[in-house]
Protein backbone atom coordinates (compact mmCIF):
# COMPACT_ATOMS: atom_id res chain seq x y z
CA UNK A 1 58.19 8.56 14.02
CA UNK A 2 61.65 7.07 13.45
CA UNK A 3 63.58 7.56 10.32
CA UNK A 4 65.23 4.66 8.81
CA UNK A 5 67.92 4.82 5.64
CA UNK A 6 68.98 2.13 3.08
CA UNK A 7 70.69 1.95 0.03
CA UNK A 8 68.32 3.04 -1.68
CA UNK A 9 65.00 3.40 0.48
CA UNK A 10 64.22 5.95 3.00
CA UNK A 11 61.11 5.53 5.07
CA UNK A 12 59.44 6.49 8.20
CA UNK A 13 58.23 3.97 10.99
CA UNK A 14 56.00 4.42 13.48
CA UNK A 15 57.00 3.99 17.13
CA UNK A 16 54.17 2.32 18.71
CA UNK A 17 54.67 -0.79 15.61
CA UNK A 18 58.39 -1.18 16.85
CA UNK A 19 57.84 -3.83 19.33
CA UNK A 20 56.21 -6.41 16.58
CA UNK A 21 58.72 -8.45 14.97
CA UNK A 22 56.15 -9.93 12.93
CA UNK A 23 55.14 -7.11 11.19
CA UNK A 24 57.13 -4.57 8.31
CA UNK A 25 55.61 -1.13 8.01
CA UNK A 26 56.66 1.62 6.18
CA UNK A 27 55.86 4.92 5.11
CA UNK A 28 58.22 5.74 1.90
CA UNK A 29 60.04 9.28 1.84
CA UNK A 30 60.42 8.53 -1.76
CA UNK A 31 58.14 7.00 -4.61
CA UNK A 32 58.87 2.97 -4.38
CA UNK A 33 58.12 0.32 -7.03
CA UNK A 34 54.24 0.26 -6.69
CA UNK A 35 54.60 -3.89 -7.83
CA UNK A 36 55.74 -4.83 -4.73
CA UNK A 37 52.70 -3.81 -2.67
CA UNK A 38 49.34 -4.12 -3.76
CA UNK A 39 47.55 -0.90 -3.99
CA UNK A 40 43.54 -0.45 -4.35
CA UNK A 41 42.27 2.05 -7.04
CA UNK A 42 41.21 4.87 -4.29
CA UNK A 43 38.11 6.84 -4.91
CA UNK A 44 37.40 8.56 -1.46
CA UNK A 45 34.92 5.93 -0.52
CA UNK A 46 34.49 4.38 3.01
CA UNK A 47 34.75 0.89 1.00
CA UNK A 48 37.13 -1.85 2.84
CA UNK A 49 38.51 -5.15 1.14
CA UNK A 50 40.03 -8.00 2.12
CA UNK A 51 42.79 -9.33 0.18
CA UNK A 52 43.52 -13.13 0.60
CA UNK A 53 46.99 -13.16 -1.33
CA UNK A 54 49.71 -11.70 -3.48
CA UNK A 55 49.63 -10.43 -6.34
CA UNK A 56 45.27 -9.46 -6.80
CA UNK A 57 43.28 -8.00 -9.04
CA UNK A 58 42.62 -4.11 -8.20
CA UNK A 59 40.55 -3.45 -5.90
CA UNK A 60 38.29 -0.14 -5.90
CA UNK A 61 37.99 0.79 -2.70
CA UNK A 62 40.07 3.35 0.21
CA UNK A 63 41.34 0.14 2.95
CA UNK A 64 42.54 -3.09 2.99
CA UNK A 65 42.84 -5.67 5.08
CA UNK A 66 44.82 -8.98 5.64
CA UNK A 67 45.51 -11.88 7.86
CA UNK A 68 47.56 -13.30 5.18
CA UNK A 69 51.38 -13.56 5.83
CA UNK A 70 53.71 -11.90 2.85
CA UNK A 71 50.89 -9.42 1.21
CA UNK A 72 52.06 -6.26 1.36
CA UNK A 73 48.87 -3.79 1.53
CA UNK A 74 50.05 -0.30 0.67
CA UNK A 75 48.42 3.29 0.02
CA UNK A 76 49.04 6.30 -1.90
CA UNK A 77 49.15 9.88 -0.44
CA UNK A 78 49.89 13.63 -0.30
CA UNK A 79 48.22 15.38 1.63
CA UNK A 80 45.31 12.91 2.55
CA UNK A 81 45.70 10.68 5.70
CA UNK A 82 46.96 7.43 5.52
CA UNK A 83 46.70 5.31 8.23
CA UNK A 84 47.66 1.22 9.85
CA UNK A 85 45.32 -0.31 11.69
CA UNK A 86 47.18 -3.43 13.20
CA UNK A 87 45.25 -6.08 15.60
CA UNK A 88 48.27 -8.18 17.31
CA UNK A 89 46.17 -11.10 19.10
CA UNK A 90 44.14 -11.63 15.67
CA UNK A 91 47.55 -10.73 13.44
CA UNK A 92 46.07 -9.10 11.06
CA UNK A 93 45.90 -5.47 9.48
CA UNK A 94 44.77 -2.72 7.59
CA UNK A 95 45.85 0.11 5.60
CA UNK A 96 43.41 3.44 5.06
CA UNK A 97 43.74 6.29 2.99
CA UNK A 98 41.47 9.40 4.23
CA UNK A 99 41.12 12.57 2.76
CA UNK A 100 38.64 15.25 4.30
CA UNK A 101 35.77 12.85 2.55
CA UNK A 102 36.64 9.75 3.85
CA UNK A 103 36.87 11.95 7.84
CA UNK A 104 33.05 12.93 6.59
CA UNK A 105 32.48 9.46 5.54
CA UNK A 106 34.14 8.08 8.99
CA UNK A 107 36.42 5.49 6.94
CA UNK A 108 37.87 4.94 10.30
CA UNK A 109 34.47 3.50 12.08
CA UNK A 110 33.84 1.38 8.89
CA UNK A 111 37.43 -0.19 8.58
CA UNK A 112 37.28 -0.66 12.59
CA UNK A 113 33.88 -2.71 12.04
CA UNK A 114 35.46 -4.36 9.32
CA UNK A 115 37.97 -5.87 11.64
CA UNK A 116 35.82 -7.01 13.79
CA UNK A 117 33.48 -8.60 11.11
CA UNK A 118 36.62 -10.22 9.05
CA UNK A 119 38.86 -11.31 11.90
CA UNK A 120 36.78 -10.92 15.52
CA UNK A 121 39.28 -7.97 16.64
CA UNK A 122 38.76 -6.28 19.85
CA UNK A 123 38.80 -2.24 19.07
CA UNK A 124 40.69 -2.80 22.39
CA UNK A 125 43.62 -4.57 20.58
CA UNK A 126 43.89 -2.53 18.08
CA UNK A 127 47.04 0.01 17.04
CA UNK A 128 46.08 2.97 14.94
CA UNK A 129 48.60 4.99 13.35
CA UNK A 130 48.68 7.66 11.36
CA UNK A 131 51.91 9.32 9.09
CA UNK A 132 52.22 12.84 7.43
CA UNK A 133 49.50 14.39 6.47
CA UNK A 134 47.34 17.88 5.99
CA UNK A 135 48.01 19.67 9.36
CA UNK A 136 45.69 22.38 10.99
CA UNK A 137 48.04 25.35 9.93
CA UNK A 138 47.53 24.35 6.59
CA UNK A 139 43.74 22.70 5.88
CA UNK A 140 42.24 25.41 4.81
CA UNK A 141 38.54 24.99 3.62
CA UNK A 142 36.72 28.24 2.49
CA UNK A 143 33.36 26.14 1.20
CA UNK A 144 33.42 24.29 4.85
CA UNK A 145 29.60 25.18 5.04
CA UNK A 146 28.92 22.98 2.44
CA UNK A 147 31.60 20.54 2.57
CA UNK A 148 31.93 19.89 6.02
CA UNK A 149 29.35 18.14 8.10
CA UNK A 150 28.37 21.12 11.43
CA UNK A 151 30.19 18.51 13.87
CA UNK A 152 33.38 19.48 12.23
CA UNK A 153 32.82 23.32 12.65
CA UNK A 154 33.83 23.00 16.27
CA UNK A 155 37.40 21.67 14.98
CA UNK A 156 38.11 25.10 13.63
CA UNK A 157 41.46 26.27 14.98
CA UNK A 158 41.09 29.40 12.73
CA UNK A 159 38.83 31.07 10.29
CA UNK A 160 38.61 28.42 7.28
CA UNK A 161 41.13 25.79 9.41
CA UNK A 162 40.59 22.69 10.32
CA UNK A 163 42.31 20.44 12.77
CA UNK A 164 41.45 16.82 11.17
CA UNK A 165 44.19 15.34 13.18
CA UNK A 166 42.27 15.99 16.00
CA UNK A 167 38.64 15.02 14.14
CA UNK A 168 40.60 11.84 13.38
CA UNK A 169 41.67 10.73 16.95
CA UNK A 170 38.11 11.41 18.37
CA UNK A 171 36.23 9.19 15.68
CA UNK A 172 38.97 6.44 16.75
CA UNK A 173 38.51 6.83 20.45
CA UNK A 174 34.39 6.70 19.79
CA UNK A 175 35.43 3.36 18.24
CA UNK A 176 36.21 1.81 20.87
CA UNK A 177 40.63 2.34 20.18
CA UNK A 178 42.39 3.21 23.52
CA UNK A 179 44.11 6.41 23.34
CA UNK A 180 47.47 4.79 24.45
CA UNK A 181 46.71 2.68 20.98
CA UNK A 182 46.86 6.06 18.73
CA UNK A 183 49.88 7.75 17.15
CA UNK A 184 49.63 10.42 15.20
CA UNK A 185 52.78 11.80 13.71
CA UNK A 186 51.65 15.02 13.29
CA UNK A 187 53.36 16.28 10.35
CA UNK A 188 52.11 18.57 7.86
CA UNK A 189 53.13 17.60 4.51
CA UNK A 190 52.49 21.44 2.92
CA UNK A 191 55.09 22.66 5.12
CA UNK A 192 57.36 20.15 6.32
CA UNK A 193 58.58 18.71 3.04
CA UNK A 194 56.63 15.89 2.49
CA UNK A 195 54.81 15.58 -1.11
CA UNK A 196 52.02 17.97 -1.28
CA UNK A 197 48.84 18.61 -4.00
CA UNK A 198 47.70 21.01 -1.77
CA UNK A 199 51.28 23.12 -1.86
CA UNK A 200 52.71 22.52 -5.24
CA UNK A 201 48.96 21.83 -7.40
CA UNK A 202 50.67 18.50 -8.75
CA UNK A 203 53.16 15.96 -7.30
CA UNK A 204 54.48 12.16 -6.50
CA UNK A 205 53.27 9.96 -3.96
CA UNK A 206 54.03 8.36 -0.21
CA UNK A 207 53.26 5.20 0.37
CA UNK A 208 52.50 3.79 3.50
CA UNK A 209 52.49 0.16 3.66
CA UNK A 210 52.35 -3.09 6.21
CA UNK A 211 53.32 -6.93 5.49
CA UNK A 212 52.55 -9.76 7.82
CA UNK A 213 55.54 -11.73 8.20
């Protein structure tokens, strides 16, 4: 990821977006005004919604999508996974937010689908990228027997860990995304200074967000 500074905005952008000029992306390093992006109320759901313009209503749901220029999409994390999904033939794109119950729910495979339902994208065409989140040194899940479906258990890197980066790139790939289409900034947000629940019980949000220009 590459590191970018204003006046009074720091944010991270992904490498694999930096050739599309019509596109802004962003994930913040610092809490920005949440009315200039429009945010969904997120419940851990695989639910994905289009959004035609901006400003919208809330929207209950963990995606959404546009093909709309100038709506900024954006999603709020620590800890969980949020992700851009961007289609450049169809321009259009999607934000996801994925904690370990939207991997179990396979958000991924049902904002994919959405794509191709909403704007006829090619899993082929699609960029998937994905900013700091819960790394494998530090997702530690001691009622995985009950929480975790049994094709997870094989993504145990150590008793109780669990390497969802990994679990994430392989639902992606099954999709139908080529693995020259995936970055994954593998980051851990408990203990590389990002905001954490998991580390500090309480805290602020990222936000990760993309705009068609």
């Amino acid at each position: 990821m590459i590191k970018k500074i204003s006046k009074n905005f720091e944010w991270l952008e992904f490498e694999l977006l930096q050739e599309f000029q019509n596109l802004n992306h962003f994930v913040s390093l610092m809490s920005p005004p949440t009315q200039e992006v429009i945010l969904a109320k997120q419940v851990h759901s695989c639910q994905v919604k289009r959004v035609y313009q901006f400003p919208c209503k809330e929207l209950v749901c963990d995606a959404l999508s546009t093909n709309a220029k100038n709506c900024p999409l954006g999603i709020k994390h620590a800890d969980c996974q949020a992700a851009i999904l961007y289609d450049p033939t169809r321009h259009a794109a999607c934000c996801i937010h994925s904690g370990w119950r939207g991997s179990v729910q396979n958000i991924y495979r049902a904002a994919i689908e959405h794509m191709k339902n909403q704007y006829q994208s090619s899993p082929a065409d699609l960029i998937f990228c994905v900013g700091p989140s819960l790394g494998p040194q530090s997702a530690e899940f001691i009622h995985y027997q009950t929480e975790l479906p049994k094709t997870f258990w094989k993504y145990q890197c150590r008793p109780n860990y669990f390497d969802f980066w990994t679990i994430t790139e392989e639902q992606v790939i099954e999709c139908g995304i080529l693995p020259h289409h995936i970055e994954i900034a593998k980051l851990d947000t408990v203990t590389e200074g990002f905001y954490s629940y998991r580390r500090d019980g309480t805290s602020d949000r990222h936000i990760t967000g993309a705009k068609l220009l």
